[in-house]
C-alpha atoms as a PDB file:
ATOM      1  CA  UNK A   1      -5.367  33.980 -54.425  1.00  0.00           C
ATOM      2  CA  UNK A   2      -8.480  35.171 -52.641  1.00  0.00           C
ATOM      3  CA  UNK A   3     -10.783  37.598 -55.122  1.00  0.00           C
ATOM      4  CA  UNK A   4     -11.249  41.605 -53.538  1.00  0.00           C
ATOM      5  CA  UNK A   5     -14.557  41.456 -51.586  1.00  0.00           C
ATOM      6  CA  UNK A   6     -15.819  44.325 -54.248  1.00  0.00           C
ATOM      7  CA  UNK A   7     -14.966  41.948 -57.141  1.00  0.00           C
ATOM      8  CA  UNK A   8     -17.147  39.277 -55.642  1.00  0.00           C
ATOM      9  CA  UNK A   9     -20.029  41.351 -55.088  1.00  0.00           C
ATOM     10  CA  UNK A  10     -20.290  42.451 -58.670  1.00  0.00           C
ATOM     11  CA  UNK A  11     -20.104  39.127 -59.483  1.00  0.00           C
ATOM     12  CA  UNK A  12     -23.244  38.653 -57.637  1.00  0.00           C
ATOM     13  CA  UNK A  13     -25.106  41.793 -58.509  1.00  0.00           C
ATOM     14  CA  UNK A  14     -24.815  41.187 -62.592  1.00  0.00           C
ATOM     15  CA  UNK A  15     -26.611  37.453 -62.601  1.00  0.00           C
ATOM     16  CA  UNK A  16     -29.437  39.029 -60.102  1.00  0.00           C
ATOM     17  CA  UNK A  17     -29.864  41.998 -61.806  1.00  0.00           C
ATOM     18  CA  UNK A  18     -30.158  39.959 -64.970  1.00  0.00           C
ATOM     19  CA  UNK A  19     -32.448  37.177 -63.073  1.00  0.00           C
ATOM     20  CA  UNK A  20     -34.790  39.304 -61.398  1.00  0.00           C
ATOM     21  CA  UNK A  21     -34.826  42.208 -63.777  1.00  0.00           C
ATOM     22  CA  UNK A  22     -34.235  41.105 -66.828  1.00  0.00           C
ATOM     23  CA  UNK A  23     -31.747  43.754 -67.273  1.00  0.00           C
ATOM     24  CA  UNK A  24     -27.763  43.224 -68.730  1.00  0.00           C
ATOM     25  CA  UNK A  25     -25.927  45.315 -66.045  1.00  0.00           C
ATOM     26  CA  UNK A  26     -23.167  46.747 -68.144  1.00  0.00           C
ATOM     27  CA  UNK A  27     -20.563  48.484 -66.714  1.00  0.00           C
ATOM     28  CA  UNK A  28     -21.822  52.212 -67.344  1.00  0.00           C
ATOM     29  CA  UNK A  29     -25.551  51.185 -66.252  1.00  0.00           C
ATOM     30  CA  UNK A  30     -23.390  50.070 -62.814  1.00  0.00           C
ATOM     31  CA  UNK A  31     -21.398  53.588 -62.680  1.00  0.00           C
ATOM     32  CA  UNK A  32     -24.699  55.270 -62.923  1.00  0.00           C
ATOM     33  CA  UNK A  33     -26.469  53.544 -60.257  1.00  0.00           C
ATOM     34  CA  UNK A  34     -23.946  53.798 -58.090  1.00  0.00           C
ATOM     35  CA  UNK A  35     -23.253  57.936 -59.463  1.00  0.00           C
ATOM     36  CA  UNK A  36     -26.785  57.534 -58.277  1.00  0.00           C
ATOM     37  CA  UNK A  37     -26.447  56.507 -54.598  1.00  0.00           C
ATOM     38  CA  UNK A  38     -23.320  59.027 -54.052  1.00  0.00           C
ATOM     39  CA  UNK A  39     -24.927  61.700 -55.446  1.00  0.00           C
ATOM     40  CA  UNK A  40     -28.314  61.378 -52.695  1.00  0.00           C
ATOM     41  CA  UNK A  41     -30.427  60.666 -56.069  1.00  0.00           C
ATOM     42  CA  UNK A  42     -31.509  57.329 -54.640  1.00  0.00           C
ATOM     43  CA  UNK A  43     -34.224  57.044 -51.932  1.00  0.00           C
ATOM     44  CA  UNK A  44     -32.676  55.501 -48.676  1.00  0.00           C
ATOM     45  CA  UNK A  45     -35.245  52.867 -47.815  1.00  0.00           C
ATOM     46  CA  UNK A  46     -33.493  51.098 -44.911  1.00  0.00           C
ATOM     47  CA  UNK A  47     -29.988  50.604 -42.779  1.00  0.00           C
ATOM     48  CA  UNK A  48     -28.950  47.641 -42.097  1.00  0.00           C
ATOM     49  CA  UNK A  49     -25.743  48.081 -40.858  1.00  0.00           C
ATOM     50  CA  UNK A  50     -22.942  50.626 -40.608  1.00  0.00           C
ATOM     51  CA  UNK A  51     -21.827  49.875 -44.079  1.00  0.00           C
ATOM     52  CA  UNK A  52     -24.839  48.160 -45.852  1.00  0.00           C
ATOM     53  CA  UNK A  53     -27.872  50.560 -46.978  1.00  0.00           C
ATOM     54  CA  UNK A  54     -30.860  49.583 -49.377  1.00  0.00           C
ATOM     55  CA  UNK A  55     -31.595  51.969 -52.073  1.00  0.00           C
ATOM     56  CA  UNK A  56     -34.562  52.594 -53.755  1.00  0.00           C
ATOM     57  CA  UNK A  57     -34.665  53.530 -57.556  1.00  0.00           C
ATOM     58  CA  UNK A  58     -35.807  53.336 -60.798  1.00  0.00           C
ATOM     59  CA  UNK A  59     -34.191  51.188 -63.432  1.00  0.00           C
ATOM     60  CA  UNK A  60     -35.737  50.665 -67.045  1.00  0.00           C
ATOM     61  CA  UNK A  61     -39.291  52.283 -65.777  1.00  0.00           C
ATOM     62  CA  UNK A  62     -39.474  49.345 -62.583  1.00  0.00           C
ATOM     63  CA  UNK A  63     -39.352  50.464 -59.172  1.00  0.00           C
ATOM     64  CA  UNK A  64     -36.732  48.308 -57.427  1.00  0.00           C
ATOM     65  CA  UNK A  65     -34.292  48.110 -54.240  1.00  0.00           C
ATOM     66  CA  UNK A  66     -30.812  47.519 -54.208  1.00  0.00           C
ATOM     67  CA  UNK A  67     -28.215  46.553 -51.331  1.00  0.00           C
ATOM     68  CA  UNK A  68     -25.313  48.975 -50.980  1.00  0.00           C
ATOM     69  CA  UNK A  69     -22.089  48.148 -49.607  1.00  0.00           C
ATOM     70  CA  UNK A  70     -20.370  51.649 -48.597  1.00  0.00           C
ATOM     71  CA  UNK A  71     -16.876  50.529 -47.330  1.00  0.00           C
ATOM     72  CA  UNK A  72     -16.536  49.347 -50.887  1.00  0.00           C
ATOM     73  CA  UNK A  73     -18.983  51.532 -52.756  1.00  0.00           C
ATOM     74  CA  UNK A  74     -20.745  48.548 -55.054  1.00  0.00           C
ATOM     75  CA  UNK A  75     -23.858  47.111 -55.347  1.00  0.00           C
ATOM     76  CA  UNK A  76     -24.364  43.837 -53.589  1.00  0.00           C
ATOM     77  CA  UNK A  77     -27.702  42.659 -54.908  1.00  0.00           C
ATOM     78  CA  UNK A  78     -30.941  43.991 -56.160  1.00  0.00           C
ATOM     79  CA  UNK A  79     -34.116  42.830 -54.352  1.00  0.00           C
ATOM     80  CA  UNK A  80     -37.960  43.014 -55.865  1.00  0.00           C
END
């Protein structure tokens, strides 16, 4: 049984954001960010496509992008 496409990109997000930031993405840090985005708290840095955006925010006093996914509102990756 094939995984939801959403379920998969969380999957992704947590090891990067771990990786890269040094941070444990728990699940209310990840409803935050992504309150975040909805809300128009987030600085839209770049479109890449009609459902893919990259965010730019603050998390834990670092500067730092993340890849959006709109059609299923989660957090692909974060990027440097």
């Amino acid at each position: 049984m094939r995984r939801p496409k959403v379920v998969s990109q969380i999957r992704h997000a947590k090891p990067r954001f771990k990786v890269r930031l040094g941070v444990r993405l728990t699940p209310k840090m990840y409803a935050g960010l992504i309150q975040s985005i909805q809300d128009g708290d987030s600085e839209l840095v770049e479109k890449q496509s009609n459902r893919v955006s990259i965010f730019a925010m603050e998390i834990n006093d670092q500067k730092v992008r993340v890849v959006y996914d709109k059609n299923t509102k989660a957090i692909v990756t974060v990027l440097y």
